[in-house]
PDB file of N, CA and C in Angstrom:
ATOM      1  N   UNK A   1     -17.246 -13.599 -20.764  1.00  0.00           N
ATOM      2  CA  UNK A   1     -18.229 -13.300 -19.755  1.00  0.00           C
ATOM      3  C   UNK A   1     -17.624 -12.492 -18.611  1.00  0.00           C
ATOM      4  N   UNK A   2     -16.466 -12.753 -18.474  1.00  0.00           N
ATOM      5  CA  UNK A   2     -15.974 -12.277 -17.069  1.00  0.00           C
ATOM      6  C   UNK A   2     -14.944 -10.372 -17.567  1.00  0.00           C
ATOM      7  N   UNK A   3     -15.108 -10.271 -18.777  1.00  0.00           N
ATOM      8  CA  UNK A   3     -14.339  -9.102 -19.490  1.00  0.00           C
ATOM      9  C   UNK A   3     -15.160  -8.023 -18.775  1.00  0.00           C
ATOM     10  N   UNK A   4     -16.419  -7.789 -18.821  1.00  0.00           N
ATOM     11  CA  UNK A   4     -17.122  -6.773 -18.007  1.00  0.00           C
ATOM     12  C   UNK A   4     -16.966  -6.433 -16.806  1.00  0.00           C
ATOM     13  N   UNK A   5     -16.503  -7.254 -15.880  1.00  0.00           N
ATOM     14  CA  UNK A   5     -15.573  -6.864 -14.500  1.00  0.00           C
ATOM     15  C   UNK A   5     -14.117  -6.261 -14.341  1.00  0.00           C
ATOM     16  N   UNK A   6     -14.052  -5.564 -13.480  1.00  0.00           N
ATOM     17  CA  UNK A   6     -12.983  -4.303 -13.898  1.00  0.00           C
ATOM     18  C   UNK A   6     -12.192  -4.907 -12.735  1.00  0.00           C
ATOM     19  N   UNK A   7     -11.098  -5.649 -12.374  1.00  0.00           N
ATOM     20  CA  UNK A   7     -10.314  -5.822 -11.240  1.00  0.00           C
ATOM     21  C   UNK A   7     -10.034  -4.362 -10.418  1.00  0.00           C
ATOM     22  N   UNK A   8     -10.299  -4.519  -9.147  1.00  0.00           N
ATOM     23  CA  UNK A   8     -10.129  -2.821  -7.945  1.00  0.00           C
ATOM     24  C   UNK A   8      -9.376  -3.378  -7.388  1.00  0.00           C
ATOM     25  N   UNK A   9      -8.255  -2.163  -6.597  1.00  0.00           N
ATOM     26  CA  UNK A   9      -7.108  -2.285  -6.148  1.00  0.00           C
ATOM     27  C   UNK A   9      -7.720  -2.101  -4.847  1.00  0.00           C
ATOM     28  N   UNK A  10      -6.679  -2.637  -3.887  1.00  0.00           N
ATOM     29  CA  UNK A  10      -7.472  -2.684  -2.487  1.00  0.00           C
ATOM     30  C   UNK A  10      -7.207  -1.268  -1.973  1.00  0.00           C
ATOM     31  N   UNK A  11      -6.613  -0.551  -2.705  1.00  0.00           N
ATOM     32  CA  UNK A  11      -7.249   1.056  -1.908  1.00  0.00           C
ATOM     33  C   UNK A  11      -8.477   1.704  -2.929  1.00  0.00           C
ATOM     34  N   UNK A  12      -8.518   0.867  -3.672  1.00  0.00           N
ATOM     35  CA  UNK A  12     -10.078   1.576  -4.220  1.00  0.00           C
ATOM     36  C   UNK A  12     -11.224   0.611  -3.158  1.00  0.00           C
ATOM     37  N   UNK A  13     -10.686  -0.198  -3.101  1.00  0.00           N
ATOM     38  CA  UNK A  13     -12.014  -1.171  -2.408  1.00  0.00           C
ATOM     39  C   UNK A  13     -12.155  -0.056  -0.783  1.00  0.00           C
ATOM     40  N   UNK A  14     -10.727   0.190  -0.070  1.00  0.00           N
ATOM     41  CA  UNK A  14     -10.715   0.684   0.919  1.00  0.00           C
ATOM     42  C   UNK A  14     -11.815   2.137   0.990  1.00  0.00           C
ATOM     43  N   UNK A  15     -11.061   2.161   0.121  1.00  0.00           N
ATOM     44  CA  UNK A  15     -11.677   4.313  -0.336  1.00  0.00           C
ATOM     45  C   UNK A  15     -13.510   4.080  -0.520  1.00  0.00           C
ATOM     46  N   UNK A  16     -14.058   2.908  -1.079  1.00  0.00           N
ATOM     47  CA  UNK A  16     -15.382   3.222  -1.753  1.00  0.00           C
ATOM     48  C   UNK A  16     -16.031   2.314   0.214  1.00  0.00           C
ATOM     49  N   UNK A  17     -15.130   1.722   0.746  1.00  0.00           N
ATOM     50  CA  UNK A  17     -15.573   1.522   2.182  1.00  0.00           C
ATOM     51  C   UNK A  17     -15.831   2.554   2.794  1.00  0.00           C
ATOM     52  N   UNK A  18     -14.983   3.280   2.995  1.00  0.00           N
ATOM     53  CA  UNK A  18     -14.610   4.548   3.611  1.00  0.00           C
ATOM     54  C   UNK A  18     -15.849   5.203   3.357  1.00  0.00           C
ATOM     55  N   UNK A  19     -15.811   5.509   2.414  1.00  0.00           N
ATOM     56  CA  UNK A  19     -17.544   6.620   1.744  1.00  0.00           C
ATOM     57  C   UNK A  19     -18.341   6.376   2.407  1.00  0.00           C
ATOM     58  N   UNK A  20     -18.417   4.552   2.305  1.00  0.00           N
ATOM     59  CA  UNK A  20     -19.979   4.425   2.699  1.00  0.00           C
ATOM     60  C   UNK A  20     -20.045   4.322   4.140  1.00  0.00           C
ATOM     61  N   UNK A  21     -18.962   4.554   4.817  1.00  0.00           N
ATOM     62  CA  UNK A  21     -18.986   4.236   6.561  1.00  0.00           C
ATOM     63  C   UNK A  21     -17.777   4.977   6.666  1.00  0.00           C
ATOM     64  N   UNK A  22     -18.298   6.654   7.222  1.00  0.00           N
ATOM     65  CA  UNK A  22     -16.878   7.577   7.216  1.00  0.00           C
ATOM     66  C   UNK A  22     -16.513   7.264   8.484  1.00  0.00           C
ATOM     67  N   UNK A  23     -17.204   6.598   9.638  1.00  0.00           N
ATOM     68  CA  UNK A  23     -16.910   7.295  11.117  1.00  0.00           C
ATOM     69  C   UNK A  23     -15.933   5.753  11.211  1.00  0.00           C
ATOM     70  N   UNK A  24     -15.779   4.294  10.246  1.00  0.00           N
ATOM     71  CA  UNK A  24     -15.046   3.663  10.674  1.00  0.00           C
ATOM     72  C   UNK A  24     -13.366   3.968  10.693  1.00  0.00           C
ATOM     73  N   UNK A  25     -12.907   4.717   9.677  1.00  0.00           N
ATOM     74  CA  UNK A  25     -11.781   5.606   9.613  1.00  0.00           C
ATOM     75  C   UNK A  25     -11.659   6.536  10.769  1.00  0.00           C
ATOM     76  N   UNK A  26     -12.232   7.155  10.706  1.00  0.00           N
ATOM     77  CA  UNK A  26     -11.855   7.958  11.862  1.00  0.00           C
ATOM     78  C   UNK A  26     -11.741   7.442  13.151  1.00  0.00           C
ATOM     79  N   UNK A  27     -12.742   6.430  13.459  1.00  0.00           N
ATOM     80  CA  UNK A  27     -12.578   5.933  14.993  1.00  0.00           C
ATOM     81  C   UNK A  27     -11.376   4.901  15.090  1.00  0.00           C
ATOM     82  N   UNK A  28     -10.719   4.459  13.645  1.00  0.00           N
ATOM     83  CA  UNK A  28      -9.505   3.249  13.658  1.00  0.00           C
ATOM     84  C   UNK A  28      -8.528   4.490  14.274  1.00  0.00           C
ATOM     85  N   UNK A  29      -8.198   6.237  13.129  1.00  0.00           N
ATOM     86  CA  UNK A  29      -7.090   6.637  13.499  1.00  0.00           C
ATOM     87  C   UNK A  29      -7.274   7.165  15.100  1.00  0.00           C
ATOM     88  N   UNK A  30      -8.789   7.575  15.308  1.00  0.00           N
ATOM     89  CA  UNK A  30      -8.752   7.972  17.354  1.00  0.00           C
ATOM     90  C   UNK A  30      -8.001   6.673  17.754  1.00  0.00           C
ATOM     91  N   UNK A  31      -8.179   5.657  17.632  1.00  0.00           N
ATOM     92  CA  UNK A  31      -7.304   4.509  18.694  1.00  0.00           C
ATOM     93  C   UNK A  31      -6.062   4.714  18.372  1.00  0.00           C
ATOM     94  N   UNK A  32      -5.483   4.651  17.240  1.00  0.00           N
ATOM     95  CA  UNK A  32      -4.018   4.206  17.117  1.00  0.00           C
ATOM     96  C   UNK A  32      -3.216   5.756  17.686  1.00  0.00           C
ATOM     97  N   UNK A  33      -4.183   6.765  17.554  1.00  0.00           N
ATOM     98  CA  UNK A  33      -3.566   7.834  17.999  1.00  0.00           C
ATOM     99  C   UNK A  33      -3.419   7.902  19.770  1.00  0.00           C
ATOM    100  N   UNK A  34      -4.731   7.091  20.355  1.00  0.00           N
ATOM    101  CA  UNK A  34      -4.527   6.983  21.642  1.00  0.00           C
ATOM    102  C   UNK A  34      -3.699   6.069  22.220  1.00  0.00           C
ATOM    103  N   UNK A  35      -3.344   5.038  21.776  1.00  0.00           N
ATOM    104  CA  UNK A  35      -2.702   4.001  21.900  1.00  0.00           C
ATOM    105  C   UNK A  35      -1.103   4.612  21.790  1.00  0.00           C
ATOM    106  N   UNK A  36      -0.735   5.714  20.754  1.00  0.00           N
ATOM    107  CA  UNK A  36       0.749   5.900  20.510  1.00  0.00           C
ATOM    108  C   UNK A  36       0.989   6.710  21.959  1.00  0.00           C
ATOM    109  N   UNK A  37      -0.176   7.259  22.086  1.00  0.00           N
ATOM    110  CA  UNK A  37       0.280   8.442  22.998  1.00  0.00           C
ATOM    111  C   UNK A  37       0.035   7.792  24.104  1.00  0.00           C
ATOM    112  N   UNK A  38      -0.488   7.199  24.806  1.00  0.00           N
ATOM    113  CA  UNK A  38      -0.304   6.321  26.005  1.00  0.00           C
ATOM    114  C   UNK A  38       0.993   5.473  25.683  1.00  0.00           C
ATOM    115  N   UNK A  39       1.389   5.023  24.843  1.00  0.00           N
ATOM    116  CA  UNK A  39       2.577   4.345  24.985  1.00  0.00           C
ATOM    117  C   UNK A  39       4.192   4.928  25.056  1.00  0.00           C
ATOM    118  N   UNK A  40       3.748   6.125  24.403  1.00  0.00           N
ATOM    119  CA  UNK A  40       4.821   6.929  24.627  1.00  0.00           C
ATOM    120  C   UNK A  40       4.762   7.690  25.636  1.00  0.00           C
ATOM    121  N   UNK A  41       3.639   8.470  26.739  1.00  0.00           N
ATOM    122  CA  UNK A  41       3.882   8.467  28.195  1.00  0.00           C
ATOM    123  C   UNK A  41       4.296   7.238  28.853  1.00  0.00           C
ATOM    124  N   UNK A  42       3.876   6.004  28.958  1.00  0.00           N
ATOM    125  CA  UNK A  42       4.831   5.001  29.684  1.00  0.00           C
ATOM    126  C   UNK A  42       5.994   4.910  29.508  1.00  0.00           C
ATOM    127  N   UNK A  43       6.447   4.657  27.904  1.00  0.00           N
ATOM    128  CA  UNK A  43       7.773   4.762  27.818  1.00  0.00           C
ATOM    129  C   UNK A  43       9.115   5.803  28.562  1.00  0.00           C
ATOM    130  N   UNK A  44       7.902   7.443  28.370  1.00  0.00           N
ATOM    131  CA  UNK A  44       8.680   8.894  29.682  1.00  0.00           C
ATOM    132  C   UNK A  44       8.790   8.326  30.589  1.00  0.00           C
ATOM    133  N   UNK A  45       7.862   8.127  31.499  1.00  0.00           N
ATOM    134  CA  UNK A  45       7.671   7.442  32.842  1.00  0.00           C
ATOM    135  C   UNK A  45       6.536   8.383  32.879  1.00  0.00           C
ATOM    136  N   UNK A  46       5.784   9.458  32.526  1.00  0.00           N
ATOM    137  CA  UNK A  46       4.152  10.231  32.970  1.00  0.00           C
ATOM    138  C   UNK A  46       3.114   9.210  33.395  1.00  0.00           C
ATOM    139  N   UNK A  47       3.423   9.084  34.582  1.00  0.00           N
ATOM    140  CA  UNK A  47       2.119   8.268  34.956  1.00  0.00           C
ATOM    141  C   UNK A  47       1.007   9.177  34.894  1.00  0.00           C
ATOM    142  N   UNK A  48       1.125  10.398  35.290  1.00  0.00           N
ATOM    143  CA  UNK A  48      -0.490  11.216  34.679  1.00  0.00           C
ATOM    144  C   UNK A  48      -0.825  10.799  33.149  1.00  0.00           C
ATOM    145  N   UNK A  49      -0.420  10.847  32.312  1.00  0.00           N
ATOM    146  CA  UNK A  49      -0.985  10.602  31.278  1.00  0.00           C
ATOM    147  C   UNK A  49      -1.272   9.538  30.958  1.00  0.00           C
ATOM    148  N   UNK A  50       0.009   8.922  31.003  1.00  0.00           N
ATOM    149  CA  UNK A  50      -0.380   7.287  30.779  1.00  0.00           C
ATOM    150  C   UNK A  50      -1.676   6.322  31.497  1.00  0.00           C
ATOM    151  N   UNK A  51      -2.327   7.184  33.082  1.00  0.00           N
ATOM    152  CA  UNK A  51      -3.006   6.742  33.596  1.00  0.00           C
ATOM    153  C   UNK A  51      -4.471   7.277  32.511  1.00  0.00           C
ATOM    154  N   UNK A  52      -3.981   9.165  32.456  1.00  0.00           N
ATOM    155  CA  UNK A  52      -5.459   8.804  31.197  1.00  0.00           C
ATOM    156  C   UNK A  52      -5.506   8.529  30.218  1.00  0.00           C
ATOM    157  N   UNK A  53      -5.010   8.156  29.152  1.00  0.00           N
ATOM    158  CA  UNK A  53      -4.531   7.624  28.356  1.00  0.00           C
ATOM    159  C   UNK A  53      -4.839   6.092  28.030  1.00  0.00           C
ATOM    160  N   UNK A  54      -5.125   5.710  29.435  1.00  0.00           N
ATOM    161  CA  UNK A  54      -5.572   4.435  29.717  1.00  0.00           C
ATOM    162  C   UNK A  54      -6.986   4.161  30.360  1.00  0.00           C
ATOM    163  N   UNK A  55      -7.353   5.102  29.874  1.00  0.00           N
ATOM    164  CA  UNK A  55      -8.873   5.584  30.657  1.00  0.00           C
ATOM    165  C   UNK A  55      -9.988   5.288  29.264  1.00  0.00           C
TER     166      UNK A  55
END
């Protein structure tokens, strides 16, 4: 009974997410991209950026 189910790898599960909801990918990599780059102006010392950055 259970032979007709095909086991998916969790980047197929990811990928057929993705399809059906493109803007959640993209808005995960906008944060982590804002997040690196505010953290790496604090780390310089740029308080201009880091202040927007934190905006």
């Amino acid at each position: 009974e259970f032979e007709r189910y095909k086991e998916i790898t969790f980047a197929q599960k990811a990928s057929e997410k993705a399809k059906k909801n493109p803007l959640i990918p993209i808005g995960l990599l906008t944060t982590v991209a804002a997040l690196t780059l505010g953290l790496r102006a604090v780390s310089r010392g740029d308080k201009w950026q880091s202040q927007m950055m934190m905006r």
